[in-house]
PDB file of N, CA and C in Angstrom:
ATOM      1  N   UNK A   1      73.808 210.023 303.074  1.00  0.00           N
ATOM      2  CA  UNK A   1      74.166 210.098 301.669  1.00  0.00           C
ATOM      3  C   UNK A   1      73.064 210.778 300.841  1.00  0.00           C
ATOM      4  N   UNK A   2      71.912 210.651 301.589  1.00  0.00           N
ATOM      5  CA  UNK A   2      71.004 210.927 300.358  1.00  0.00           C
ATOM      6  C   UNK A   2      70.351 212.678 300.974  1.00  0.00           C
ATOM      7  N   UNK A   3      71.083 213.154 301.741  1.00  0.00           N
ATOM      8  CA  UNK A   3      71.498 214.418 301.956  1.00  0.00           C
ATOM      9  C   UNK A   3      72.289 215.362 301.100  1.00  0.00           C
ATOM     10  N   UNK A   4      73.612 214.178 300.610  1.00  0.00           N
ATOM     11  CA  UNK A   4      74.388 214.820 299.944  1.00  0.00           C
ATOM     12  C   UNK A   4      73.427 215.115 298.626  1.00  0.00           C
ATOM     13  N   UNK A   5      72.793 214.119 298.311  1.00  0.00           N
ATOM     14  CA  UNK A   5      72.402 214.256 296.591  1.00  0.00           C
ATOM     15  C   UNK A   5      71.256 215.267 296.442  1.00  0.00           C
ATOM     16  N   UNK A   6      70.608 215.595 298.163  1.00  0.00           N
ATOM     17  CA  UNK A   6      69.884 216.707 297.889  1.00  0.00           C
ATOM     18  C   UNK A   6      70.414 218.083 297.353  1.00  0.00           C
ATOM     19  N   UNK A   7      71.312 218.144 298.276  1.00  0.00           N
ATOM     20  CA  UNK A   7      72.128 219.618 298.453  1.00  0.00           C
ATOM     21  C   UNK A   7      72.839 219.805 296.951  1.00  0.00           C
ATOM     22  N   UNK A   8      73.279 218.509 296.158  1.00  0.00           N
ATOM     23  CA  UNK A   8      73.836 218.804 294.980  1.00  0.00           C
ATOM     24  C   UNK A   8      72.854 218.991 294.148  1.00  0.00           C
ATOM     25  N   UNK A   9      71.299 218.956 294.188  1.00  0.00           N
ATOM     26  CA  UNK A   9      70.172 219.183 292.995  1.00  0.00           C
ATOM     27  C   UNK A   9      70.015 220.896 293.790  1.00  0.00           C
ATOM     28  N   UNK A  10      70.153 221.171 294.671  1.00  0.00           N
ATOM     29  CA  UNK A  10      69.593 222.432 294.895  1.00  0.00           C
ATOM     30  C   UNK A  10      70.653 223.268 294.970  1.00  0.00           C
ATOM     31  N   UNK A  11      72.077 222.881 295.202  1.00  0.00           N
ATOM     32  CA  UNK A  11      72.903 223.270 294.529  1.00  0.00           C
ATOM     33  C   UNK A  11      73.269 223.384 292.507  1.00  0.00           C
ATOM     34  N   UNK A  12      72.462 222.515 292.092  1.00  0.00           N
ATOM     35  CA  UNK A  12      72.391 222.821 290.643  1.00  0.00           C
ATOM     36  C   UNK A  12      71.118 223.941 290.271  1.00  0.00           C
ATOM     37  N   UNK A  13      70.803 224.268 291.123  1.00  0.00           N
ATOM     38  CA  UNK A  13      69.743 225.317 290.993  1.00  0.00           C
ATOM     39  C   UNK A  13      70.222 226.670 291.022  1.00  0.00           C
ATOM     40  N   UNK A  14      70.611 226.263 292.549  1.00  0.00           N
ATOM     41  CA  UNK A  14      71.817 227.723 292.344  1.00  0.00           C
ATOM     42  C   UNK A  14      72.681 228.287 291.903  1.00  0.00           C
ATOM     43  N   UNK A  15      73.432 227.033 291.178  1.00  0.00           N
ATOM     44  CA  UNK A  15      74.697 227.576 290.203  1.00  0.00           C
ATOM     45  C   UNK A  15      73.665 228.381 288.957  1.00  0.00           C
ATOM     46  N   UNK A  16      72.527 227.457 288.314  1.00  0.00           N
ATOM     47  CA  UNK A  16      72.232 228.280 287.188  1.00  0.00           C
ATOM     48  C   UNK A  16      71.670 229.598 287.318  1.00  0.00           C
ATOM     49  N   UNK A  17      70.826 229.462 288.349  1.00  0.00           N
ATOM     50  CA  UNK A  17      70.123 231.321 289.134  1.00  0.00           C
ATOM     51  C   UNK A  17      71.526 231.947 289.473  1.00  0.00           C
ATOM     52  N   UNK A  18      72.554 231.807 289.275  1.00  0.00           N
ATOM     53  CA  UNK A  18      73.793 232.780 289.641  1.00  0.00           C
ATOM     54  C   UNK A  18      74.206 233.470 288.439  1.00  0.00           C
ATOM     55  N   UNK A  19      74.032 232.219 287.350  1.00  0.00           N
ATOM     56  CA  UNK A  19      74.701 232.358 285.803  1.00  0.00           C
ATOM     57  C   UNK A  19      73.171 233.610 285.310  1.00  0.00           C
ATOM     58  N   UNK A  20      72.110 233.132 285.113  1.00  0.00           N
ATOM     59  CA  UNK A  20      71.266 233.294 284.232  1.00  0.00           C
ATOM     60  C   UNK A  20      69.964 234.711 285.395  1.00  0.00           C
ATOM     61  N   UNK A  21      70.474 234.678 286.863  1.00  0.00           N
ATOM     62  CA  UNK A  21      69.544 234.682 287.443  1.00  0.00           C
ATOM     63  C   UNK A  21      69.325 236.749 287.404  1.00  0.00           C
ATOM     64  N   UNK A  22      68.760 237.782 287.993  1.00  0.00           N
ATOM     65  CA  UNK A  22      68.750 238.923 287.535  1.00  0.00           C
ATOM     66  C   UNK A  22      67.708 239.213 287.260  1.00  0.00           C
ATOM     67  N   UNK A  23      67.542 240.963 286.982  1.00  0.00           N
ATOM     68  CA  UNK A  23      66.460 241.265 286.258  1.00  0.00           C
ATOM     69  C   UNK A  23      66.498 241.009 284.442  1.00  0.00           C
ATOM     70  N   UNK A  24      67.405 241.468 284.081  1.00  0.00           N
ATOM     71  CA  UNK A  24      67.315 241.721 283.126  1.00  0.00           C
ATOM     72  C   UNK A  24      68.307 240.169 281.844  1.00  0.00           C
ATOM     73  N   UNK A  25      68.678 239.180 282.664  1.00  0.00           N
ATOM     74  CA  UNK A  25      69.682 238.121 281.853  1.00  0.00           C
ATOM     75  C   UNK A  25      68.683 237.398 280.898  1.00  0.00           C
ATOM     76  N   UNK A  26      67.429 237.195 281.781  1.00  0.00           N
ATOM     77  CA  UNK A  26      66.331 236.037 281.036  1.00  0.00           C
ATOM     78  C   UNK A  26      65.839 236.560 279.700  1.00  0.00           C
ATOM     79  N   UNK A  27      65.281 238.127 280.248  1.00  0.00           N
ATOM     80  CA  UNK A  27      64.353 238.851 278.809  1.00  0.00           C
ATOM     81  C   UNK A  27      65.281 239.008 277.762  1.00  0.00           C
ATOM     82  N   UNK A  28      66.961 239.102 277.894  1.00  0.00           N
ATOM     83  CA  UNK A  28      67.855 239.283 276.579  1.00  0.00           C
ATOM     84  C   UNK A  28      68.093 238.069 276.212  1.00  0.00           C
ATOM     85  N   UNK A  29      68.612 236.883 276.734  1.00  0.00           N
ATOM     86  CA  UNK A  29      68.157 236.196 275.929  1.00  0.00           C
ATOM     87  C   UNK A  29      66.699 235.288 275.583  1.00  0.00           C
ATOM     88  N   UNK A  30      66.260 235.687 276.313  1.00  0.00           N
ATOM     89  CA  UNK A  30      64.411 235.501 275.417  1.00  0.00           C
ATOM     90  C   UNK A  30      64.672 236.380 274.318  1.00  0.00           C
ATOM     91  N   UNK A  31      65.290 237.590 273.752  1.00  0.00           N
ATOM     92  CA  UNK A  31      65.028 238.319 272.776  1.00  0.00           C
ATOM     93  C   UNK A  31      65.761 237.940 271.587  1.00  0.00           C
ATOM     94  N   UNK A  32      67.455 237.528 272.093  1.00  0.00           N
ATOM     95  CA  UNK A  32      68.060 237.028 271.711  1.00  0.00           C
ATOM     96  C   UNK A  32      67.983 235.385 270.547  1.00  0.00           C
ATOM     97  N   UNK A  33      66.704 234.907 271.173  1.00  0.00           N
ATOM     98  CA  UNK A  33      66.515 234.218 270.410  1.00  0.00           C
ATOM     99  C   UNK A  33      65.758 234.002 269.358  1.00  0.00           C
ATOM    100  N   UNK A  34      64.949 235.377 269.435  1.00  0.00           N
ATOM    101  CA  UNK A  34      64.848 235.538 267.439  1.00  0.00           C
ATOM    102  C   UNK A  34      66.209 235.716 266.693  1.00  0.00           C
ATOM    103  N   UNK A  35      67.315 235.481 267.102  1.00  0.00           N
ATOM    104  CA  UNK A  35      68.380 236.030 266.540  1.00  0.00           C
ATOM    105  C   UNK A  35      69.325 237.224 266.979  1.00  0.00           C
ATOM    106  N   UNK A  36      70.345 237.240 265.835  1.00  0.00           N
ATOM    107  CA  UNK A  36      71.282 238.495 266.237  1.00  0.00           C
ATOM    108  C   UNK A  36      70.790 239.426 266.746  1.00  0.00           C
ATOM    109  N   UNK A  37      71.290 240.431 267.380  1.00  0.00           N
ATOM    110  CA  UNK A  37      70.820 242.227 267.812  1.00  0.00           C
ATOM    111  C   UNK A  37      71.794 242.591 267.984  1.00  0.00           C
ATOM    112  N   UNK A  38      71.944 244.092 267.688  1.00  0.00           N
ATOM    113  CA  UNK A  38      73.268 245.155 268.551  1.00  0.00           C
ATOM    114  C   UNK A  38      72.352 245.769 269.464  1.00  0.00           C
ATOM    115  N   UNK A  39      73.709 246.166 270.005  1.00  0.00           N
ATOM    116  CA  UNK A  39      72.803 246.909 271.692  1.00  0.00           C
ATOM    117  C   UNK A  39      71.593 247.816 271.511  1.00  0.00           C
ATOM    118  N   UNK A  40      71.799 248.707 270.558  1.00  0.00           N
ATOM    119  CA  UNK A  40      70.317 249.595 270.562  1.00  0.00           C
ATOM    120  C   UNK A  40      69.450 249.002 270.300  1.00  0.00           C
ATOM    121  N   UNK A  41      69.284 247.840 269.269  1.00  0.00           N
ATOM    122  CA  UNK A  41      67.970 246.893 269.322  1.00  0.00           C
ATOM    123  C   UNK A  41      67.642 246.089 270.097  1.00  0.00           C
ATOM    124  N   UNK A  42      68.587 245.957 271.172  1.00  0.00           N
ATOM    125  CA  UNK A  42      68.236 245.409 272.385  1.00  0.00           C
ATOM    126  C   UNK A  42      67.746 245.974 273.314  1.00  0.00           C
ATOM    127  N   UNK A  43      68.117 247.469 273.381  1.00  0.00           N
ATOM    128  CA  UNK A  43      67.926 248.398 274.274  1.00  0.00           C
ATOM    129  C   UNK A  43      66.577 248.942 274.044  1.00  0.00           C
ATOM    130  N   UNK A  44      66.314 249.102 272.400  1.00  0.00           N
ATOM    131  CA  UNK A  44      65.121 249.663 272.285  1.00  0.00           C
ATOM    132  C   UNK A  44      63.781 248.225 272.670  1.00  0.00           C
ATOM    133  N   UNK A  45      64.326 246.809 272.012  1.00  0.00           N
ATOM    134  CA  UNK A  45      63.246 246.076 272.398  1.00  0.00           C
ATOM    135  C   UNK A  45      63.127 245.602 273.868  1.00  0.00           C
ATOM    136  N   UNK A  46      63.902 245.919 274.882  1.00  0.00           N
ATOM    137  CA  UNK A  46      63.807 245.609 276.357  1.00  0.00           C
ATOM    138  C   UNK A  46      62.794 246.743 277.146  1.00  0.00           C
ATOM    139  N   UNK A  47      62.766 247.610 276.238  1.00  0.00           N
ATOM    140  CA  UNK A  47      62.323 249.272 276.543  1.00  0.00           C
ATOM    141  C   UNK A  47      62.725 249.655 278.114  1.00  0.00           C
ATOM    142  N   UNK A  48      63.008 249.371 279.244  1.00  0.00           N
ATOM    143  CA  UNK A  48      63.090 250.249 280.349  1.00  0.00           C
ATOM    144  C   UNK A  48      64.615 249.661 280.759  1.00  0.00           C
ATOM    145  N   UNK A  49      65.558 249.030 280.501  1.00  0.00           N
ATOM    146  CA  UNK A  49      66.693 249.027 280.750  1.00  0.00           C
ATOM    147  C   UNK A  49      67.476 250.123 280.556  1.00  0.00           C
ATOM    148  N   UNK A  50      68.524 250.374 281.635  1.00  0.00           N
ATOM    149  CA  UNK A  50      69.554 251.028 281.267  1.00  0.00           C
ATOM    150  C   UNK A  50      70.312 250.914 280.667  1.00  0.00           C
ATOM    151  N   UNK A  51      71.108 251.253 279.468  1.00  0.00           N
ATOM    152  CA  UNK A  51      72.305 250.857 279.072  1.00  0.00           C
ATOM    153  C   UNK A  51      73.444 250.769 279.764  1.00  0.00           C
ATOM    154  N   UNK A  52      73.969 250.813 281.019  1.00  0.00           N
ATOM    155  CA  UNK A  52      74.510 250.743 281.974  1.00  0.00           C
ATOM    156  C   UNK A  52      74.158 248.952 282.506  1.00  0.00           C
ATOM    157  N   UNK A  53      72.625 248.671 283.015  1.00  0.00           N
ATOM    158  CA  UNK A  53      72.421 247.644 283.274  1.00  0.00           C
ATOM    159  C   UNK A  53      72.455 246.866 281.777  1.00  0.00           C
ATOM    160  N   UNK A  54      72.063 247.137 281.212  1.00  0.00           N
ATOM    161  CA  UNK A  54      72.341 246.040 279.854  1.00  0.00           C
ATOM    162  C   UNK A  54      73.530 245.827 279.414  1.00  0.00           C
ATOM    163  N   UNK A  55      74.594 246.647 278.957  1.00  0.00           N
ATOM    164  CA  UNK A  55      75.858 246.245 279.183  1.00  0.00           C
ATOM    165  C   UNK A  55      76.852 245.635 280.267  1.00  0.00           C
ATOM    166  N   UNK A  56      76.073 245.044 281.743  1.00  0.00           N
ATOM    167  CA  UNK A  56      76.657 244.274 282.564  1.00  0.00           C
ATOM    168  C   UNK A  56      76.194 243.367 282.377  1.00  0.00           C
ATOM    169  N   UNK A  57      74.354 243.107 282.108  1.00  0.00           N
ATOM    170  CA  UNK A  57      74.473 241.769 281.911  1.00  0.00           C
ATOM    171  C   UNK A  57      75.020 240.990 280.985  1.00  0.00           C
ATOM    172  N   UNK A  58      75.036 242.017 279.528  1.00  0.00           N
ATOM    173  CA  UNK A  58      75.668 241.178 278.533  1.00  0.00           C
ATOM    174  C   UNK A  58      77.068 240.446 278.406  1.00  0.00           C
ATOM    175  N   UNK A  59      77.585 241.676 279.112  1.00  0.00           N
ATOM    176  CA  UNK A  59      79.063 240.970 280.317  1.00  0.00           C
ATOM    177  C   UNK A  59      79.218 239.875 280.818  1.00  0.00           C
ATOM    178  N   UNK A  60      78.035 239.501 281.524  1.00  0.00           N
ATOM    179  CA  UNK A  60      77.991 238.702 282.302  1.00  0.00           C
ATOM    180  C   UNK A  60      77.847 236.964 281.086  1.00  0.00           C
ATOM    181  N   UNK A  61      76.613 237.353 280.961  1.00  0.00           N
ATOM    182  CA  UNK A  61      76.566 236.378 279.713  1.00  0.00           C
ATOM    183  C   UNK A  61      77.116 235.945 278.795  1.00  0.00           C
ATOM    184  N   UNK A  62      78.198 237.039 278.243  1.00  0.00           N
ATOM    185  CA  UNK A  62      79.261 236.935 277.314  1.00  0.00           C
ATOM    186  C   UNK A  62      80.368 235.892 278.582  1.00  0.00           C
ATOM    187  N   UNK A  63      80.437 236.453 279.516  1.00  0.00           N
ATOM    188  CA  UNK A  63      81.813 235.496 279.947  1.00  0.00           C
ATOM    189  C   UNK A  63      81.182 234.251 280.623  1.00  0.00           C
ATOM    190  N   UNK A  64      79.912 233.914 280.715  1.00  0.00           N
ATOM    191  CA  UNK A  64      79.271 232.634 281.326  1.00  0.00           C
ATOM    192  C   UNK A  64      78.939 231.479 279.617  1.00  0.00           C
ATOM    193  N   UNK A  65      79.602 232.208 278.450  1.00  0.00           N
ATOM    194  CA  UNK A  65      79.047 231.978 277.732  1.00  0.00           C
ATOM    195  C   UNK A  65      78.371 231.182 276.844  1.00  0.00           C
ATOM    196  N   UNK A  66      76.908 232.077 276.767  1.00  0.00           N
ATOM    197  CA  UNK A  66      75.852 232.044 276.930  1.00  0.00           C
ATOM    198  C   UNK A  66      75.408 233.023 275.579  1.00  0.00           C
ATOM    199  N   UNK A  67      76.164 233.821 275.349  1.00  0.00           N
ATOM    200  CA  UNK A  67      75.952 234.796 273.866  1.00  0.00           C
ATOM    201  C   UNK A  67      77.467 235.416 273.652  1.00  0.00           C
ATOM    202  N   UNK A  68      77.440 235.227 272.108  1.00  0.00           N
ATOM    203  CA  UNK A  68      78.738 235.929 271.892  1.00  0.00           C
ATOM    204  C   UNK A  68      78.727 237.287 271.206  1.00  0.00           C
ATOM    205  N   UNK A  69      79.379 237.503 271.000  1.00  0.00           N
ATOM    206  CA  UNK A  69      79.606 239.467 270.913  1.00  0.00           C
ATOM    207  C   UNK A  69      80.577 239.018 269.759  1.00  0.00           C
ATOM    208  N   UNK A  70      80.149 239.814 268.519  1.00  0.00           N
ATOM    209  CA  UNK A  70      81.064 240.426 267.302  1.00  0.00           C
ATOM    210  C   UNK A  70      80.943 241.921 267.083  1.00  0.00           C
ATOM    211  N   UNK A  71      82.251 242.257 266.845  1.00  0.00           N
ATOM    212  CA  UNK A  71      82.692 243.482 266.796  1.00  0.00           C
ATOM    213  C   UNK A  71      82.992 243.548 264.774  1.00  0.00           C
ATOM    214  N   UNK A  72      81.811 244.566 264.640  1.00  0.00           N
ATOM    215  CA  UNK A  72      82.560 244.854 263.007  1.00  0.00           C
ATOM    216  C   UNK A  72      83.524 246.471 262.526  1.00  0.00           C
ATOM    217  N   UNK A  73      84.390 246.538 262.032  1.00  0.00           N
ATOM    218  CA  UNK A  73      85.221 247.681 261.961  1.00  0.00           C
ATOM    219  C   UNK A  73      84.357 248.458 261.144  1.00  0.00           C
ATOM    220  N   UNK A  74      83.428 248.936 261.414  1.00  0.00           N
ATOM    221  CA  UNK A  74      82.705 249.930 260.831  1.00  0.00           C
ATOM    222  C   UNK A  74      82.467 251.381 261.336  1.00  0.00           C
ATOM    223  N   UNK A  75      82.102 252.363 260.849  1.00  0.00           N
ATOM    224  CA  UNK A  75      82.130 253.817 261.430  1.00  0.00           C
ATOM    225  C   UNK A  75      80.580 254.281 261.389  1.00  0.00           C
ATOM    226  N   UNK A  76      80.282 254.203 262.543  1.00  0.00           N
ATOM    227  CA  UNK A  76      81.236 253.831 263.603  1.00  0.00           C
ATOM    228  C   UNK A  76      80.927 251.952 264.249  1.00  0.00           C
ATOM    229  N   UNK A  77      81.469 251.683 265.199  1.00  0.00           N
ATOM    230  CA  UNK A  77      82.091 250.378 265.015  1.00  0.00           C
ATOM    231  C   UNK A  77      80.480 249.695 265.573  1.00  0.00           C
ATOM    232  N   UNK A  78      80.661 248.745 264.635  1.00  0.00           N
ATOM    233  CA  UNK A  78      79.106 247.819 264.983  1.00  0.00           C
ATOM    234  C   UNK A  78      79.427 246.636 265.505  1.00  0.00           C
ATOM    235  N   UNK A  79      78.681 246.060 266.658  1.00  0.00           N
ATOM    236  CA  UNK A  79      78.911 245.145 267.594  1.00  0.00           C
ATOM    237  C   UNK A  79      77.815 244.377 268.005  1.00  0.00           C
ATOM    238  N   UNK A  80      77.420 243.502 267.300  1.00  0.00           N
ATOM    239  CA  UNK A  80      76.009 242.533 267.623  1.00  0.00           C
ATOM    240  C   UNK A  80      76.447 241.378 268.327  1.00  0.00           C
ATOM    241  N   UNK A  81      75.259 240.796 268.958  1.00  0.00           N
ATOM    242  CA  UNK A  81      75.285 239.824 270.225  1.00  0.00           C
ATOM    243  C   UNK A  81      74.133 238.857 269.832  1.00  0.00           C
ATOM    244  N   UNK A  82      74.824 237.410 269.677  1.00  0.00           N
ATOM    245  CA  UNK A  82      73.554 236.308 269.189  1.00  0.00           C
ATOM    246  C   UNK A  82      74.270 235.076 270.633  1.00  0.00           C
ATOM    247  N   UNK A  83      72.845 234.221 270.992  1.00  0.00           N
ATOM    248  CA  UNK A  83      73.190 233.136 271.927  1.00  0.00           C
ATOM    249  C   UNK A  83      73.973 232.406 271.064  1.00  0.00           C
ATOM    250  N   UNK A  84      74.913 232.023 272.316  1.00  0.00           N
ATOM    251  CA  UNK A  84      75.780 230.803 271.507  1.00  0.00           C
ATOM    252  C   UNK A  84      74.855 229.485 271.473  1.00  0.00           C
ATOM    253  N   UNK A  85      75.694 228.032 271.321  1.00  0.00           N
ATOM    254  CA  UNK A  85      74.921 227.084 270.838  1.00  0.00           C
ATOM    255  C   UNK A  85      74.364 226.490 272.438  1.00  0.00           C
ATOM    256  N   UNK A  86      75.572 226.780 273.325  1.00  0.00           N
ATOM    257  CA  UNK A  86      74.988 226.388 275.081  1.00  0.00           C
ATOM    258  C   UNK A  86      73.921 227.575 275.370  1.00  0.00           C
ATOM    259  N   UNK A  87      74.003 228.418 274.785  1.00  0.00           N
ATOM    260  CA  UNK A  87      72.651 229.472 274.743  1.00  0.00           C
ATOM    261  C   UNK A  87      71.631 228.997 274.720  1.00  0.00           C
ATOM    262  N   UNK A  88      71.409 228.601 273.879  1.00  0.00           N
ATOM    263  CA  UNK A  88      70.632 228.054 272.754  1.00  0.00           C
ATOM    264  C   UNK A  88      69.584 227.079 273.521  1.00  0.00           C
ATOM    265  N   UNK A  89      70.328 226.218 274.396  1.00  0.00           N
ATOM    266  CA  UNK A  89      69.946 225.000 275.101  1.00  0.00           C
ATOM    267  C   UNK A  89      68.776 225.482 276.069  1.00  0.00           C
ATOM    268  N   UNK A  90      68.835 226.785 276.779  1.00  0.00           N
ATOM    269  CA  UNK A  90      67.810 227.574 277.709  1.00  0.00           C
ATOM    270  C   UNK A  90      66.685 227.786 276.581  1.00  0.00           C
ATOM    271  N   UNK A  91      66.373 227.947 275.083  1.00  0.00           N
ATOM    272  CA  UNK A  91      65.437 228.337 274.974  1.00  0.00           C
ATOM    273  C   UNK A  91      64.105 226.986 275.436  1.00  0.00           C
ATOM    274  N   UNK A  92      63.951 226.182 275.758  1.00  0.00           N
ATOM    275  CA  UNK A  92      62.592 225.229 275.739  1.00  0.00           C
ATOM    276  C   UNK A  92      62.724 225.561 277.802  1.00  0.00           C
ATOM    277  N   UNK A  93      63.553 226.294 278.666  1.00  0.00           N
ATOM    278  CA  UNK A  93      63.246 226.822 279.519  1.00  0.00           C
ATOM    279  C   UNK A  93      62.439 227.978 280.060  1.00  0.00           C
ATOM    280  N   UNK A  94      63.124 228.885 278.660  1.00  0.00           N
ATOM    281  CA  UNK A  94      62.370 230.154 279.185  1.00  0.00           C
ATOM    282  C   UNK A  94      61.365 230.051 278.817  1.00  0.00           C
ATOM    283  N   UNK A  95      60.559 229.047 276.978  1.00  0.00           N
ATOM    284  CA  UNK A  95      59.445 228.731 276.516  1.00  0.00           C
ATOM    285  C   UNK A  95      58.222 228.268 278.029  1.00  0.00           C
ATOM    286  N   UNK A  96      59.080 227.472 278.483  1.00  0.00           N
ATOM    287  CA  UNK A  96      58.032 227.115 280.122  1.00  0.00           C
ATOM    288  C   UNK A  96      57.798 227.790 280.709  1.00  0.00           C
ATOM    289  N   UNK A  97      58.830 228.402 281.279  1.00  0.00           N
ATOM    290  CA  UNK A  97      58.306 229.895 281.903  1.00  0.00           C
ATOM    291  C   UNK A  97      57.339 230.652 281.502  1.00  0.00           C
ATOM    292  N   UNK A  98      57.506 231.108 280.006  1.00  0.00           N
ATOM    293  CA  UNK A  98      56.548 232.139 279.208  1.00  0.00           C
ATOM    294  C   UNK A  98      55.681 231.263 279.545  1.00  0.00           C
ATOM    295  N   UNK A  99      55.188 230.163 279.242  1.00  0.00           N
ATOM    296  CA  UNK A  99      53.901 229.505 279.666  1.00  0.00           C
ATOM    297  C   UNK A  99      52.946 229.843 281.001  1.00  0.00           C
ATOM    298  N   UNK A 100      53.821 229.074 282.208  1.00  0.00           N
ATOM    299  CA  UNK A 100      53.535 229.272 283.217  1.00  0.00           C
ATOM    300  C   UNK A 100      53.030 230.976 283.409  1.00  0.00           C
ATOM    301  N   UNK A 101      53.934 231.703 282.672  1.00  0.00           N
ATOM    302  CA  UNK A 101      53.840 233.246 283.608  1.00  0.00           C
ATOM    303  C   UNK A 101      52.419 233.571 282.610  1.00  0.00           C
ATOM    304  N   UNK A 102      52.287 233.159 281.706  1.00  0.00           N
ATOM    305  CA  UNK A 102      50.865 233.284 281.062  1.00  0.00           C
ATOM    306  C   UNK A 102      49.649 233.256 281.843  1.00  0.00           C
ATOM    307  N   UNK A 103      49.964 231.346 282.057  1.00  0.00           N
ATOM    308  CA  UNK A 103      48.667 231.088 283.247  1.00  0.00           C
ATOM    309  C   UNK A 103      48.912 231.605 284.589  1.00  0.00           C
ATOM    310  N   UNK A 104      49.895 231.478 285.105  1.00  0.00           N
ATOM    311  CA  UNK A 104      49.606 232.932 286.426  1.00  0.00           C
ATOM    312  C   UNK A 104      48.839 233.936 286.176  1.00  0.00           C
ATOM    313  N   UNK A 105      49.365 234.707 285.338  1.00  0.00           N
ATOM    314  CA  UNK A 105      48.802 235.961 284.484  1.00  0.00           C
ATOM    315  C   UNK A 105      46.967 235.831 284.526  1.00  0.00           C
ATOM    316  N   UNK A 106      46.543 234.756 283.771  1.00  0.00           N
ATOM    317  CA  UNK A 106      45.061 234.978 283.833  1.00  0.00           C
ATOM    318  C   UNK A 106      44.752 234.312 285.396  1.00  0.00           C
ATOM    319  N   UNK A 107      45.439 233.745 285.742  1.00  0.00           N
ATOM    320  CA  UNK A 107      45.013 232.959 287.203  1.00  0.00           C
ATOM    321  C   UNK A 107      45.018 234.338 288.181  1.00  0.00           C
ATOM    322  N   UNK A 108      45.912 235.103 288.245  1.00  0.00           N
ATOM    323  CA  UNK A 108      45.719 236.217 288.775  1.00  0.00           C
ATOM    324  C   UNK A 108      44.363 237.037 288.834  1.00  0.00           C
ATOM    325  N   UNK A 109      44.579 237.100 287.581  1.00  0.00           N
ATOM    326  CA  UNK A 109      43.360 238.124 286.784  1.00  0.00           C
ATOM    327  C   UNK A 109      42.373 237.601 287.348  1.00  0.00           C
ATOM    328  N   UNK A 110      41.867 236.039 286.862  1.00  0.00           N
ATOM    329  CA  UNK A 110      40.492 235.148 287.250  1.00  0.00           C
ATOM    330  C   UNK A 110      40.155 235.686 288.534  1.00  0.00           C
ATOM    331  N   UNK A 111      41.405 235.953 289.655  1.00  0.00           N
ATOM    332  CA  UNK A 111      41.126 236.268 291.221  1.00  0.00           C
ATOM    333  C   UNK A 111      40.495 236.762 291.482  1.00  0.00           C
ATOM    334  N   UNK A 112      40.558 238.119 291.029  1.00  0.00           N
ATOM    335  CA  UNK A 112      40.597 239.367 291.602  1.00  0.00           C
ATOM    336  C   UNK A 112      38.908 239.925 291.227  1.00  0.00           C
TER     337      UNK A 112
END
């Protein structure tokens, strides 16, 4: 039994690295959470994405959702992307991360 309850915590690992997991899902919404953006301000603040790859992940995220997409009838048509409120819930995750990848960062450095 206590097999099963492993496989279901490392199975909850993997469901979210499926949803969130990628190059590029974490840094949009890390960006995402100063707020709204349309794609070029996403594109320009990600700097080396493709717009090709950034419009799948946002895909992706939009239908896991995780950020929603408004479309305004404007000319030409404007379309910004903010985390939804289950969005929202990852930011004190990725905050740890940014931490950690900090102290790696000088722990690295200290190495070498």
């Amino acid at each position: 039994m206590e097999q099963d309850s492993e496989f279901i915590e490392i199975q909850a690992v993997m469901d979210a690295f499926e949803i969130i997991g990628g190059k590029w899902k974490f840094p949009i919404i890390y960006t995402l959470c100063k707020g709204k953006l349309r794609f070029k301000e996403l594109e320009k603040e990600l700097k080396s994405v493709s717009p090709k790859a950034l419009s799948n992940a946002l895909k992706d995220l939009e239908i896991n959702g995780l950020i929603s997409r408004a479309v305004f009838p404007t000319v030409p048509v404007t379309v910004e992307y903010d985390l939804t409120e289950y969005g929202k819930e990852l930011k004190p995750v990725l905050l740890a991360i940014q931490n950690w990848g900090k102290k790696h960062r000088k722990k690295v450095i200290s190495d070498t």
